[in-house]
PDBML (XML) file of the C-alpha atoms, coordinates in Angstrom:
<?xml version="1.0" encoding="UTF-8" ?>
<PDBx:datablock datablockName="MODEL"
   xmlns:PDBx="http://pdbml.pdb.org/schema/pdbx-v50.xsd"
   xmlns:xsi="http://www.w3.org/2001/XMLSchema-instance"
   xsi:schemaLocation="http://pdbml.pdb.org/schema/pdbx-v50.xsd pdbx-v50.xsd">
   <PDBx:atom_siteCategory>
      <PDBx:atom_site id="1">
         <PDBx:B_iso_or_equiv>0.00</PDBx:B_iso_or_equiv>
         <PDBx:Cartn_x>-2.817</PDBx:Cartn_x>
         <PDBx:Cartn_y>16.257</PDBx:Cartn_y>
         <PDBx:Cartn_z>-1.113</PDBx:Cartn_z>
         <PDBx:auth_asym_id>A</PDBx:auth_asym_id>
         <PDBx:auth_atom_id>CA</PDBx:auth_atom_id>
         <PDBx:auth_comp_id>UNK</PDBx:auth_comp_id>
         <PDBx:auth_seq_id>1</PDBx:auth_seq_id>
         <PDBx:group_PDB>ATOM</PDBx:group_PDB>
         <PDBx:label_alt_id xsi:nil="true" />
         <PDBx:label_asym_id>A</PDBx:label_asym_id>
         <PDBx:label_atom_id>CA</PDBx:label_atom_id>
         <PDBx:label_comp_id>UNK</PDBx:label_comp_id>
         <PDBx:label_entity_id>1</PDBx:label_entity_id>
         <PDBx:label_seq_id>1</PDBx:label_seq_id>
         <PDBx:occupancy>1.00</PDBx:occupancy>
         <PDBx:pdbx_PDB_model_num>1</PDBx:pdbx_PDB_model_num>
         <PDBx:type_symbol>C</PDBx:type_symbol>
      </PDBx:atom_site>
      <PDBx:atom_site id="2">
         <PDBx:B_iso_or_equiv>0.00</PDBx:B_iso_or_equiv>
         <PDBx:Cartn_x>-2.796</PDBx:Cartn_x>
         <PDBx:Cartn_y>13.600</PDBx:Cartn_y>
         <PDBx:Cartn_z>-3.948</PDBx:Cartn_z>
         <PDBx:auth_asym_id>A</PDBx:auth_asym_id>
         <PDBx:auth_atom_id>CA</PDBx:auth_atom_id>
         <PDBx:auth_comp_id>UNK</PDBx:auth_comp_id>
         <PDBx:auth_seq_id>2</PDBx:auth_seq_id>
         <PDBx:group_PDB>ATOM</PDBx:group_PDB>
         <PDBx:label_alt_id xsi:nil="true" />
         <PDBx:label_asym_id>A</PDBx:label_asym_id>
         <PDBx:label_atom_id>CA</PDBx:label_atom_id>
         <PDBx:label_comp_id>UNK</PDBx:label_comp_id>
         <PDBx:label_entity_id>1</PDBx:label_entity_id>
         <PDBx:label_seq_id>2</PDBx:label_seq_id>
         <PDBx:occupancy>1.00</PDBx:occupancy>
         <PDBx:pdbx_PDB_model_num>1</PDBx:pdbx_PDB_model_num>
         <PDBx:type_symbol>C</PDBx:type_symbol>
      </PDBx:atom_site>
      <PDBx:atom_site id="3">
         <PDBx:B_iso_or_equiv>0.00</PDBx:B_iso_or_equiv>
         <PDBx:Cartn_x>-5.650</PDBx:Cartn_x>
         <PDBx:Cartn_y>13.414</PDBx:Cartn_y>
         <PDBx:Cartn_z>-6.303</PDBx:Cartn_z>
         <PDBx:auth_asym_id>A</PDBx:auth_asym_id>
         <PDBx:auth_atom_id>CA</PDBx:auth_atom_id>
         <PDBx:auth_comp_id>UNK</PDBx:auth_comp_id>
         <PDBx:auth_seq_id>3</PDBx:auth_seq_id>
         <PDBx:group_PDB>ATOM</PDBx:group_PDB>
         <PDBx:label_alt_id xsi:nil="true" />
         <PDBx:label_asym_id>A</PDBx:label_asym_id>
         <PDBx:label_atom_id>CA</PDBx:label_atom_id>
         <PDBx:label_comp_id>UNK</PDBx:label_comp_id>
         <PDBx:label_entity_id>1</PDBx:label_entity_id>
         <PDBx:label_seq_id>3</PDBx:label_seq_id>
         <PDBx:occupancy>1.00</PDBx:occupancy>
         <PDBx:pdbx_PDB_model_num>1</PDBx:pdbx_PDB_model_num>
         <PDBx:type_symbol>C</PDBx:type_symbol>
      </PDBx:atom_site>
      <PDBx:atom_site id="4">
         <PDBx:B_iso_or_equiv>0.00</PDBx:B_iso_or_equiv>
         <PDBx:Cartn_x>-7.843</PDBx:Cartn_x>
         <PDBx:Cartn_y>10.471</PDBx:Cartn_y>
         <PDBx:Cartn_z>-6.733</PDBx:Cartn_z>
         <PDBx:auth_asym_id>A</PDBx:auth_asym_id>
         <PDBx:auth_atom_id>CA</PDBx:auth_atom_id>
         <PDBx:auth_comp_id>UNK</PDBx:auth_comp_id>
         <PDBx:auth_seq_id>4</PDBx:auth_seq_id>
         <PDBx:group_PDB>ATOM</PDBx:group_PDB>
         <PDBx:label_alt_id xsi:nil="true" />
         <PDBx:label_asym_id>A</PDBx:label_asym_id>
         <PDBx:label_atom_id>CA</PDBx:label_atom_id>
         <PDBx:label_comp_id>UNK</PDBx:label_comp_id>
         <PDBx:label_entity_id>1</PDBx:label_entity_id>
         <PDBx:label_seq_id>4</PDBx:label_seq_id>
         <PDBx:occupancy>1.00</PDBx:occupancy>
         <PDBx:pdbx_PDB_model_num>1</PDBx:pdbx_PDB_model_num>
         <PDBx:type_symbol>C</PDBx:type_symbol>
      </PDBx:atom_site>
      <PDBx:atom_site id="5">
         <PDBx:B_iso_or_equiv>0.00</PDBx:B_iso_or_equiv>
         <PDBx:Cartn_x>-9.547</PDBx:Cartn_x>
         <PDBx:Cartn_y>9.971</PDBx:Cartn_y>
         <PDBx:Cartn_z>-9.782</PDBx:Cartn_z>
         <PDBx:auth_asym_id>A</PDBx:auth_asym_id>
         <PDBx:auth_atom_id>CA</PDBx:auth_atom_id>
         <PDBx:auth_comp_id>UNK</PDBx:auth_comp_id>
         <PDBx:auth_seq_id>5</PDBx:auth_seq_id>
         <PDBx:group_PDB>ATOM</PDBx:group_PDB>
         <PDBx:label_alt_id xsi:nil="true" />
         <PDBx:label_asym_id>A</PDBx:label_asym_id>
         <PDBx:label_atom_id>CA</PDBx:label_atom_id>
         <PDBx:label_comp_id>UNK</PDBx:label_comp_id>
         <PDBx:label_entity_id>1</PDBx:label_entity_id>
         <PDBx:label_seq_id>5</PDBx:label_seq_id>
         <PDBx:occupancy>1.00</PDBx:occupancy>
         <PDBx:pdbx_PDB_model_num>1</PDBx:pdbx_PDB_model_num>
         <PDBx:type_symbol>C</PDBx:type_symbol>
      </PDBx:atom_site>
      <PDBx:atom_site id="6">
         <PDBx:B_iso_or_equiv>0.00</PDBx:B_iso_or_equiv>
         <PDBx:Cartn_x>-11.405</PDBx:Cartn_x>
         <PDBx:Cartn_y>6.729</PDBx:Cartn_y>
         <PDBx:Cartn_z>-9.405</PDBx:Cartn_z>
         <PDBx:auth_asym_id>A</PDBx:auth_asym_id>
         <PDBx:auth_atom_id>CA</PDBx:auth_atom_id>
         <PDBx:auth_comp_id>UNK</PDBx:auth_comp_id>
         <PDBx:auth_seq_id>6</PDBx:auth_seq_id>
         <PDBx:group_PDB>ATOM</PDBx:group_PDB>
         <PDBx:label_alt_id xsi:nil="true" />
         <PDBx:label_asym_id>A</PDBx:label_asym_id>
         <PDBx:label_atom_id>CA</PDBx:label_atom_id>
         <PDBx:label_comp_id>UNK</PDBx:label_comp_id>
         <PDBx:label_entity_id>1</PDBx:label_entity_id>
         <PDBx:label_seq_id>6</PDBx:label_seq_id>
         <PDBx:occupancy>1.00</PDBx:occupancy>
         <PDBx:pdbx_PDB_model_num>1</PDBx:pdbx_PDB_model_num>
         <PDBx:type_symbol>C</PDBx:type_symbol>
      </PDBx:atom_site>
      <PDBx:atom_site id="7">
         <PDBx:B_iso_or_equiv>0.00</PDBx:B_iso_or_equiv>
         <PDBx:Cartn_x>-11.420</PDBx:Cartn_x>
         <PDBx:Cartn_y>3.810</PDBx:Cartn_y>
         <PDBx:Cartn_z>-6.502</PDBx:Cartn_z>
         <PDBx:auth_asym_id>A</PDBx:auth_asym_id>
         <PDBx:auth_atom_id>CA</PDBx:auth_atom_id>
         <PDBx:auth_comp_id>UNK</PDBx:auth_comp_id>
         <PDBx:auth_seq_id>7</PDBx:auth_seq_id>
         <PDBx:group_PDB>ATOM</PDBx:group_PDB>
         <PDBx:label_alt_id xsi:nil="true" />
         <PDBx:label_asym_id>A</PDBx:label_asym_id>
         <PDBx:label_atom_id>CA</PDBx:label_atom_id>
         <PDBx:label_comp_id>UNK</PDBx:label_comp_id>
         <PDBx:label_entity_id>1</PDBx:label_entity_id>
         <PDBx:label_seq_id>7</PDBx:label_seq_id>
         <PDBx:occupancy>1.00</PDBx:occupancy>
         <PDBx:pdbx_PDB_model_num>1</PDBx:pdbx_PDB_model_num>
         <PDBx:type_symbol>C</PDBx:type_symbol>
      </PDBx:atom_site>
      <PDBx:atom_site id="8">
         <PDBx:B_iso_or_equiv>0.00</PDBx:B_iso_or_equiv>
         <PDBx:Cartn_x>-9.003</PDBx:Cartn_x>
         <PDBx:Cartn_y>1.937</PDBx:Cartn_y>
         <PDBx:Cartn_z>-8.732</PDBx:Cartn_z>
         <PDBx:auth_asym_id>A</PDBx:auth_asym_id>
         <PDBx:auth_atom_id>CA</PDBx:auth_atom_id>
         <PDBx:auth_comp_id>UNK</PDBx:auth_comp_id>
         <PDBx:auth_seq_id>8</PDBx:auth_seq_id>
         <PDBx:group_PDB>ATOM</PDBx:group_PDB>
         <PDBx:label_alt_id xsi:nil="true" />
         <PDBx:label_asym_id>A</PDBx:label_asym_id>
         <PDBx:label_atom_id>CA</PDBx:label_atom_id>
         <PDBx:label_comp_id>UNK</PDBx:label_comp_id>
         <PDBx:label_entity_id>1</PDBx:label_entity_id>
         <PDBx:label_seq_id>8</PDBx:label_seq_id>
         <PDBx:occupancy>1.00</PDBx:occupancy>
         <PDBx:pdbx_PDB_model_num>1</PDBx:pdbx_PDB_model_num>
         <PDBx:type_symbol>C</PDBx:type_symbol>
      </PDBx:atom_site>
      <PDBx:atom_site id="9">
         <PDBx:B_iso_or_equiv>0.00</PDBx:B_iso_or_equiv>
         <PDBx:Cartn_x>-6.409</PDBx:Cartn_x>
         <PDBx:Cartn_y>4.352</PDBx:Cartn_y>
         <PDBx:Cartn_z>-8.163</PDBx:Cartn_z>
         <PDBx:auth_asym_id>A</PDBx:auth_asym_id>
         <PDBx:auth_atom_id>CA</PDBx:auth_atom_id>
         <PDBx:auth_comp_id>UNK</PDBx:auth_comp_id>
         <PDBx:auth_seq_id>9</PDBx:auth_seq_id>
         <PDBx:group_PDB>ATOM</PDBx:group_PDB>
         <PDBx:label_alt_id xsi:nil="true" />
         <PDBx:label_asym_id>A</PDBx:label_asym_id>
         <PDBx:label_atom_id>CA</PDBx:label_atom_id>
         <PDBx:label_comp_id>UNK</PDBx:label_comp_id>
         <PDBx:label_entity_id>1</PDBx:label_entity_id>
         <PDBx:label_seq_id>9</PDBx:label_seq_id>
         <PDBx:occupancy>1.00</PDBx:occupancy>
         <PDBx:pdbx_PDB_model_num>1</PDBx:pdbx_PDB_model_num>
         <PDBx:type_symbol>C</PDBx:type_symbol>
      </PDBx:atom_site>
      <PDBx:atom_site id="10">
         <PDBx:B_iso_or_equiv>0.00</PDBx:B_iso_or_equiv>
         <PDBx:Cartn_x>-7.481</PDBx:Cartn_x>
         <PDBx:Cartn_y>5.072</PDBx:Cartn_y>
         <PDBx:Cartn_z>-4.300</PDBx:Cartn_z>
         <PDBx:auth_asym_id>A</PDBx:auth_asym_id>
         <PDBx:auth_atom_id>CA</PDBx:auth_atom_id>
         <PDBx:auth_comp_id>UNK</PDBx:auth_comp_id>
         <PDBx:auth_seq_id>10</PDBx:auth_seq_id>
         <PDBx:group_PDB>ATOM</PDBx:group_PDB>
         <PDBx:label_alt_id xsi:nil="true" />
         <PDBx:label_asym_id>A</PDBx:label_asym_id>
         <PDBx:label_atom_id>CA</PDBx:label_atom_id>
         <PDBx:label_comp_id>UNK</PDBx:label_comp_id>
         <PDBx:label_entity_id>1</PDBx:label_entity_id>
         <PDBx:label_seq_id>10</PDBx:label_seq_id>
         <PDBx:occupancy>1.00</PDBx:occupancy>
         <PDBx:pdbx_PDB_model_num>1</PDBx:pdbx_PDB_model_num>
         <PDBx:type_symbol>C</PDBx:type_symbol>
      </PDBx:atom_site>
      <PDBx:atom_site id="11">
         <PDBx:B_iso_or_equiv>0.00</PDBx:B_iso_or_equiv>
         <PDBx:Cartn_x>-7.350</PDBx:Cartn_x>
         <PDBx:Cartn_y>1.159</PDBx:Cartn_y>
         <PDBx:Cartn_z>-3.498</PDBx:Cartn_z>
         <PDBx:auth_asym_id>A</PDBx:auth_asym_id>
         <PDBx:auth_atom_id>CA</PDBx:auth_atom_id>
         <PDBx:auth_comp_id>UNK</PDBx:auth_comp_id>
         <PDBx:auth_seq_id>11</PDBx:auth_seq_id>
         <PDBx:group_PDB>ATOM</PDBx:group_PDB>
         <PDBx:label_alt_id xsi:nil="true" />
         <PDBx:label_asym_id>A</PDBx:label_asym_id>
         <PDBx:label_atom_id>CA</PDBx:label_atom_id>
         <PDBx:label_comp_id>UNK</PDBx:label_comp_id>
         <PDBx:label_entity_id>1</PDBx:label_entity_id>
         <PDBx:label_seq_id>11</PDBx:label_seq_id>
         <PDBx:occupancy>1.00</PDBx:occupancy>
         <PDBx:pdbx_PDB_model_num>1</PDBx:pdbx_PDB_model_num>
         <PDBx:type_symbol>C</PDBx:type_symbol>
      </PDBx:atom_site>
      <PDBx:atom_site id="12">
         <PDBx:B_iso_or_equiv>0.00</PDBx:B_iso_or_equiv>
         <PDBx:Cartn_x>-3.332</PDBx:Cartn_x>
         <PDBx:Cartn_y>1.497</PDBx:Cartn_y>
         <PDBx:Cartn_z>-5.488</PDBx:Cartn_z>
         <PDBx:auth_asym_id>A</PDBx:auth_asym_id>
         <PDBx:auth_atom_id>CA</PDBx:auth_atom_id>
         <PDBx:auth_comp_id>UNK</PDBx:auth_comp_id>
         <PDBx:auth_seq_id>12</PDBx:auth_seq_id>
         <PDBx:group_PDB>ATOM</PDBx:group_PDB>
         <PDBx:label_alt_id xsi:nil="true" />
         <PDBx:label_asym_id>A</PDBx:label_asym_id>
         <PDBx:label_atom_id>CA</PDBx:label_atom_id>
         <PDBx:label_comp_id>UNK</PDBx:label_comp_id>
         <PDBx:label_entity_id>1</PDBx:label_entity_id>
         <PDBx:label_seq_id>12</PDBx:label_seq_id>
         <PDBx:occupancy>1.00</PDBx:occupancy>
         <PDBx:pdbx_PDB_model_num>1</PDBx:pdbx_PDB_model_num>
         <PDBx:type_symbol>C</PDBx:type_symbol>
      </PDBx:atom_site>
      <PDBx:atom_site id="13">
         <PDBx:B_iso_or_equiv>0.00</PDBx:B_iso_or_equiv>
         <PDBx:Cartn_x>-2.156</PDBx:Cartn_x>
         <PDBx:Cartn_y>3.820</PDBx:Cartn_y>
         <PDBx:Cartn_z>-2.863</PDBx:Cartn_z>
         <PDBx:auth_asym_id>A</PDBx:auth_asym_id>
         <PDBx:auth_atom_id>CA</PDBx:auth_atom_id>
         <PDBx:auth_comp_id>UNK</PDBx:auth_comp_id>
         <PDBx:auth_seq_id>13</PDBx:auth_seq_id>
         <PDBx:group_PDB>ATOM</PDBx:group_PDB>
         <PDBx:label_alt_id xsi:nil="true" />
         <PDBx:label_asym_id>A</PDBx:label_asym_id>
         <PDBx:label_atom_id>CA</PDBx:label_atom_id>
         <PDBx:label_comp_id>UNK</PDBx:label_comp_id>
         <PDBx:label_entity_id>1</PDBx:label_entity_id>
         <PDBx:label_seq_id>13</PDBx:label_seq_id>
         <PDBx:occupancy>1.00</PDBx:occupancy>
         <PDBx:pdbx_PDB_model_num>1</PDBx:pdbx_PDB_model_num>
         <PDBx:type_symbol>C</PDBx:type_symbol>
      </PDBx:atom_site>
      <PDBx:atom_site id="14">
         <PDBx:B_iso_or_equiv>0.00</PDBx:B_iso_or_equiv>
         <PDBx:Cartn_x>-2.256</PDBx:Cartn_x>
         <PDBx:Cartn_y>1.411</PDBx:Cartn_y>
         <PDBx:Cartn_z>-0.058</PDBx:Cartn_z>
         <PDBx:auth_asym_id>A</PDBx:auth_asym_id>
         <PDBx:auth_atom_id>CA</PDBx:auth_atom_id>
         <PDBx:auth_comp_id>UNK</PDBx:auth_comp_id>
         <PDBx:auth_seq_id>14</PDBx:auth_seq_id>
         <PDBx:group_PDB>ATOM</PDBx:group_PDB>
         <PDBx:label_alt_id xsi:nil="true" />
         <PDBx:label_asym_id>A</PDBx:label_asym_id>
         <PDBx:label_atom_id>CA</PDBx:label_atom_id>
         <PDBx:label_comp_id>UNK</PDBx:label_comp_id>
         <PDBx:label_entity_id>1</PDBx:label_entity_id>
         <PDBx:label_seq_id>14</PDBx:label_seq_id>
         <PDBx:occupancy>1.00</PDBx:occupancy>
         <PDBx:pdbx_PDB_model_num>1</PDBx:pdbx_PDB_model_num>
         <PDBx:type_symbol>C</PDBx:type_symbol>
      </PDBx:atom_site>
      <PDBx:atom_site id="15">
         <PDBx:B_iso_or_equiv>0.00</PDBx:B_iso_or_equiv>
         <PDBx:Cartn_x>0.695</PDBx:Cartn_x>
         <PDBx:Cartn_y>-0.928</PDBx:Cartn_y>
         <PDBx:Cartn_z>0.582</PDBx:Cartn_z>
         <PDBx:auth_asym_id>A</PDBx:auth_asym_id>
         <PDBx:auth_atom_id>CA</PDBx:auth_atom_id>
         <PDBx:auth_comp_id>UNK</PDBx:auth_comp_id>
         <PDBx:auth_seq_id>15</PDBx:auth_seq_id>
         <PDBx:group_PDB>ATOM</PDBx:group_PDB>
         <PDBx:label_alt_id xsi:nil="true" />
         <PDBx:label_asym_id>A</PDBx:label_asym_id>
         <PDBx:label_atom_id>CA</PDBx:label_atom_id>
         <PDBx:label_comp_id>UNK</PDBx:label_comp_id>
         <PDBx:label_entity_id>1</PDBx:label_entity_id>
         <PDBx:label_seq_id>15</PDBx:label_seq_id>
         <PDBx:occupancy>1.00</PDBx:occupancy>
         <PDBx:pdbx_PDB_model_num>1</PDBx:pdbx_PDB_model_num>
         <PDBx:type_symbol>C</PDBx:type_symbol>
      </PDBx:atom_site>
      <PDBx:atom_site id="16">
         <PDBx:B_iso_or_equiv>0.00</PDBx:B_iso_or_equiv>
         <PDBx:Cartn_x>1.061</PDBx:Cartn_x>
         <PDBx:Cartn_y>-3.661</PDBx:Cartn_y>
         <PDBx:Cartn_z>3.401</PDBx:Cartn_z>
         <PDBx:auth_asym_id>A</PDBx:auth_asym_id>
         <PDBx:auth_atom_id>CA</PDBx:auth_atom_id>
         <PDBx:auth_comp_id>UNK</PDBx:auth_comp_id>
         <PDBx:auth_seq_id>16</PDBx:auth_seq_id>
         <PDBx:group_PDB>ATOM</PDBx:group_PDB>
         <PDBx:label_alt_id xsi:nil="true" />
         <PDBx:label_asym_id>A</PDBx:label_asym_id>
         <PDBx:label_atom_id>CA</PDBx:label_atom_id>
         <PDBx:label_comp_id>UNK</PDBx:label_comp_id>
         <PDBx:label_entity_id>1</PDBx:label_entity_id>
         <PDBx:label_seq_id>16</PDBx:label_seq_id>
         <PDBx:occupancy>1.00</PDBx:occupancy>
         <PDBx:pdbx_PDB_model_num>1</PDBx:pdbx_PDB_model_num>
         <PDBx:type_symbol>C</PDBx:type_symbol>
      </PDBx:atom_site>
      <PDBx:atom_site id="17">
         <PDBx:B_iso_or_equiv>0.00</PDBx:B_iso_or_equiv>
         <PDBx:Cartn_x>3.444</PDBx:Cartn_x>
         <PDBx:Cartn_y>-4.935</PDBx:Cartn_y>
         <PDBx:Cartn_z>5.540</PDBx:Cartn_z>
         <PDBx:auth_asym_id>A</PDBx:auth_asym_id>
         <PDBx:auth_atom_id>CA</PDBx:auth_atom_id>
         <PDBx:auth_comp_id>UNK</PDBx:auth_comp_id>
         <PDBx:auth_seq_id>17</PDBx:auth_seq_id>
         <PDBx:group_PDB>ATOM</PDBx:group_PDB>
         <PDBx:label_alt_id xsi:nil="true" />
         <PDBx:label_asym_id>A</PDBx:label_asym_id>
         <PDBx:label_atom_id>CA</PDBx:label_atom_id>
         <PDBx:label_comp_id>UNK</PDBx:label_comp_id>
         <PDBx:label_entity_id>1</PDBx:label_entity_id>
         <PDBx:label_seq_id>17</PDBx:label_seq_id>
         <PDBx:occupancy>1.00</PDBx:occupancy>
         <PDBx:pdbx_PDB_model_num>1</PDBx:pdbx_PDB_model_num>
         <PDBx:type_symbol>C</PDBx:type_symbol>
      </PDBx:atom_site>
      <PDBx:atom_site id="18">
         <PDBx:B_iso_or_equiv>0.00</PDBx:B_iso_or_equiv>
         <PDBx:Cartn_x>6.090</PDBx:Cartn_x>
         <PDBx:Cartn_y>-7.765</PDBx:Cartn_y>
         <PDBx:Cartn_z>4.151</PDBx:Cartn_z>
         <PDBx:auth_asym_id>A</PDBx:auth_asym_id>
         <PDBx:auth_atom_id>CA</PDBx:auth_atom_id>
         <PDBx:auth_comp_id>UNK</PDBx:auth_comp_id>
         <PDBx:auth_seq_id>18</PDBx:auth_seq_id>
         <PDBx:group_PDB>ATOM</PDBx:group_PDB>
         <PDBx:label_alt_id xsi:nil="true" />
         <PDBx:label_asym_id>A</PDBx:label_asym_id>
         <PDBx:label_atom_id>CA</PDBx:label_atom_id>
         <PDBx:label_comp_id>UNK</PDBx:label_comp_id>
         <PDBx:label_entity_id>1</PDBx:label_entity_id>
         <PDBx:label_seq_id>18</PDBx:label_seq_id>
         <PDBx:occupancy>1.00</PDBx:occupancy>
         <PDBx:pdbx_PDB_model_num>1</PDBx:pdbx_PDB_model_num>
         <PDBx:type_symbol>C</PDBx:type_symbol>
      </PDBx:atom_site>
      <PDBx:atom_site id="19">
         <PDBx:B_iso_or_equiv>0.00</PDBx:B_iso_or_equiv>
         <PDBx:Cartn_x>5.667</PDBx:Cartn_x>
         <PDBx:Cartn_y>-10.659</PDBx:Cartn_y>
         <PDBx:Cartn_z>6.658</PDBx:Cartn_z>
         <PDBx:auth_asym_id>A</PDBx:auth_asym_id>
         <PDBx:auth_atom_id>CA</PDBx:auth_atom_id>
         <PDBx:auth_comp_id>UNK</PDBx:auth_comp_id>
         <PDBx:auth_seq_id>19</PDBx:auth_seq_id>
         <PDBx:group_PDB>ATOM</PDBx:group_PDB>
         <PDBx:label_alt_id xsi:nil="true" />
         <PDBx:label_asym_id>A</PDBx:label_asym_id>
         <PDBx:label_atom_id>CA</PDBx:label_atom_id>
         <PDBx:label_comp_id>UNK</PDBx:label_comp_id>
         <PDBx:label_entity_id>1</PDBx:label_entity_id>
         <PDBx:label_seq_id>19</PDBx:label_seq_id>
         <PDBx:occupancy>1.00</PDBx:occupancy>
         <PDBx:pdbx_PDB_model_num>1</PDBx:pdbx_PDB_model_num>
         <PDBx:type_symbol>C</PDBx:type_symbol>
      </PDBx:atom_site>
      <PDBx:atom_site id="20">
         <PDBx:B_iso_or_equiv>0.00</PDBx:B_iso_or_equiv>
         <PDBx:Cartn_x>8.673</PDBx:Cartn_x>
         <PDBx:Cartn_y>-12.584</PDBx:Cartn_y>
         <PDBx:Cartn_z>5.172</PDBx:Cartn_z>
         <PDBx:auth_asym_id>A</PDBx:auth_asym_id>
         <PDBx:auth_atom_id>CA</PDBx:auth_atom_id>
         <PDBx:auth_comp_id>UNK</PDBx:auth_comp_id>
         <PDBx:auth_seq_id>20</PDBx:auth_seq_id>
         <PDBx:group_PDB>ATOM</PDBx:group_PDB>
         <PDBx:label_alt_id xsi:nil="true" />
         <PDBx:label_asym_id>A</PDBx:label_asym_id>
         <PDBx:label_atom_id>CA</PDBx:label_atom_id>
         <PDBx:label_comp_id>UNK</PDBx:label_comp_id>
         <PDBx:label_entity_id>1</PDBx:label_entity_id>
         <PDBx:label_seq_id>20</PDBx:label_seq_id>
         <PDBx:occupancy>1.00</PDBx:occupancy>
         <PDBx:pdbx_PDB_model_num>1</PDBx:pdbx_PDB_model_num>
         <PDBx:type_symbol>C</PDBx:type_symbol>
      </PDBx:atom_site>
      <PDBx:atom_site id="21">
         <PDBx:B_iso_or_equiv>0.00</PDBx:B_iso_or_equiv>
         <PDBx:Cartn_x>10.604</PDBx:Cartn_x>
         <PDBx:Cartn_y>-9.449</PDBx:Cartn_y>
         <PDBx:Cartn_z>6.994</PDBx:Cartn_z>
         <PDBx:auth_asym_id>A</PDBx:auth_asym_id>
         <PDBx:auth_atom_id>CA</PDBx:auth_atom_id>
         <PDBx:auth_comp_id>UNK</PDBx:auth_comp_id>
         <PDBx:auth_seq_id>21</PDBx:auth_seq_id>
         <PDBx:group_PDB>ATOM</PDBx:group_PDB>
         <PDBx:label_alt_id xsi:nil="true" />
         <PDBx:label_asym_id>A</PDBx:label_asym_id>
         <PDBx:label_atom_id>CA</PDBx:label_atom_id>
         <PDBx:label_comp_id>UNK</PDBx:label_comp_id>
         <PDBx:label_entity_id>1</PDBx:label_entity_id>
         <PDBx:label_seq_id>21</PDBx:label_seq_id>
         <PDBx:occupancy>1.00</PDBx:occupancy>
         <PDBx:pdbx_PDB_model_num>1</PDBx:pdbx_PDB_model_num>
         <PDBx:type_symbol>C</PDBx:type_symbol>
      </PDBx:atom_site>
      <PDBx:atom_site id="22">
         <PDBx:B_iso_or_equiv>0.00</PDBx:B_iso_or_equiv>
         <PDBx:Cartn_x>9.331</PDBx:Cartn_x>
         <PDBx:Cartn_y>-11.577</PDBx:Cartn_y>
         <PDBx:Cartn_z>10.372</PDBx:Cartn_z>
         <PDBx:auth_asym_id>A</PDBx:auth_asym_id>
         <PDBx:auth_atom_id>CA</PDBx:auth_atom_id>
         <PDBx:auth_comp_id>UNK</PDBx:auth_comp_id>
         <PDBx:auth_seq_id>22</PDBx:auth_seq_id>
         <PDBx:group_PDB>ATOM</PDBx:group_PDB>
         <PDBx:label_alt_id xsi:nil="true" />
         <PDBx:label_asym_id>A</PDBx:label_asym_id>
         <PDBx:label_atom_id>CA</PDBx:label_atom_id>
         <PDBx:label_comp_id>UNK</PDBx:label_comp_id>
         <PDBx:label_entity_id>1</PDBx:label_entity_id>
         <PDBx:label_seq_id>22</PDBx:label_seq_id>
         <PDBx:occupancy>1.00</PDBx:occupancy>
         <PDBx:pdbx_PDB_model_num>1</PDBx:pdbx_PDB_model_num>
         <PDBx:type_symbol>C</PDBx:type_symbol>
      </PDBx:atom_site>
      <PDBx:atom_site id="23">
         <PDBx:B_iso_or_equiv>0.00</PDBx:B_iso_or_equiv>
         <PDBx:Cartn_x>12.402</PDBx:Cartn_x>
         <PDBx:Cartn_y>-12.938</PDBx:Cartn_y>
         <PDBx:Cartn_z>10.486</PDBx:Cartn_z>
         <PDBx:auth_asym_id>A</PDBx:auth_asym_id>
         <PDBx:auth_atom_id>CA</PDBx:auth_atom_id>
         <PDBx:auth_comp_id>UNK</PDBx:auth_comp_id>
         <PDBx:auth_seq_id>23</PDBx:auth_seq_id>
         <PDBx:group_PDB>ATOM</PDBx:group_PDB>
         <PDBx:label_alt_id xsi:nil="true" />
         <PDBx:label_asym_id>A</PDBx:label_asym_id>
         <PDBx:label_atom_id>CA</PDBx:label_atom_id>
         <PDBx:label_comp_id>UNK</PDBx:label_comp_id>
         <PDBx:label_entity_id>1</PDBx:label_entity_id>
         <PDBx:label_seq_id>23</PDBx:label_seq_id>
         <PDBx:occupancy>1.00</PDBx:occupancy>
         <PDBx:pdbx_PDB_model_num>1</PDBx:pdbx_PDB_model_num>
         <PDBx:type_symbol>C</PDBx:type_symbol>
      </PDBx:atom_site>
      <PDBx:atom_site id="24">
         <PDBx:B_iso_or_equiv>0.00</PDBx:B_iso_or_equiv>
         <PDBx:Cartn_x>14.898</PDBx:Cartn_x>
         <PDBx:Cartn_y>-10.023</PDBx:Cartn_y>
         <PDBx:Cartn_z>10.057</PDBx:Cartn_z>
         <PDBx:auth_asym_id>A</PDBx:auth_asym_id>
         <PDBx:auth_atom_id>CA</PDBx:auth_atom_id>
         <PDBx:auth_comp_id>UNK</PDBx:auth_comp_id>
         <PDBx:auth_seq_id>24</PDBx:auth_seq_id>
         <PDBx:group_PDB>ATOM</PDBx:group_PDB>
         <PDBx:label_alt_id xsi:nil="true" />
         <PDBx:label_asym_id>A</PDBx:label_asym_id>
         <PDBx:label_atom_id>CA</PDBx:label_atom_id>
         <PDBx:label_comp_id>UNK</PDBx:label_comp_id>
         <PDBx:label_entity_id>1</PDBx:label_entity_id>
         <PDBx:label_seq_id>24</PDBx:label_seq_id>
         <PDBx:occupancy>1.00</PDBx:occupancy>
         <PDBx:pdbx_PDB_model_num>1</PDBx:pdbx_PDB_model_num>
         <PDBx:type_symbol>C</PDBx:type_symbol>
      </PDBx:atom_site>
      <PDBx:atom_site id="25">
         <PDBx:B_iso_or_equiv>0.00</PDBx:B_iso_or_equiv>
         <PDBx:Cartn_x>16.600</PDBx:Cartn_x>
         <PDBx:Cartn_y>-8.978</PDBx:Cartn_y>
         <PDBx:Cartn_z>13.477</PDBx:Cartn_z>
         <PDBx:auth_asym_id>A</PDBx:auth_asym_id>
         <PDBx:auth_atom_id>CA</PDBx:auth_atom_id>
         <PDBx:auth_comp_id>UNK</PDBx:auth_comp_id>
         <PDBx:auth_seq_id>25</PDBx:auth_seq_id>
         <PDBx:group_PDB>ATOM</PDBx:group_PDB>
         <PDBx:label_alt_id xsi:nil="true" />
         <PDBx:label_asym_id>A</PDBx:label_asym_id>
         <PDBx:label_atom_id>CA</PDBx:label_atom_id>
         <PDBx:label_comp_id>UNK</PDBx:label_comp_id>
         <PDBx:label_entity_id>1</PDBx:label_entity_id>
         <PDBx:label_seq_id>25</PDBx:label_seq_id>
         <PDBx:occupancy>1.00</PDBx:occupancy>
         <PDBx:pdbx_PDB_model_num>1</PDBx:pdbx_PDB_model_num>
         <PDBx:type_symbol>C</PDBx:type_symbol>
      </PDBx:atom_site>
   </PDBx:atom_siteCategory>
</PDBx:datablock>
C-alpha cells in the first residue's frame, strides 16, 4: 500500500471529478 509521510502528501493523493467533462456524450 503507498506510504504516507505527512498530511501534505495524504491530502495530494486525492483527485476529483472534471465537471467541464458534463458535457461530453
Amino acid at each position: 500500500i503507498p506510504l504516507v509521510n505527512s498530511s501534505a502528501e495524504f491530502f495530494a493523493l486525492f483527485k476529483s471529478a472534471d465537471f467541464s467533462q458534463i458535457g461530453n456524450k
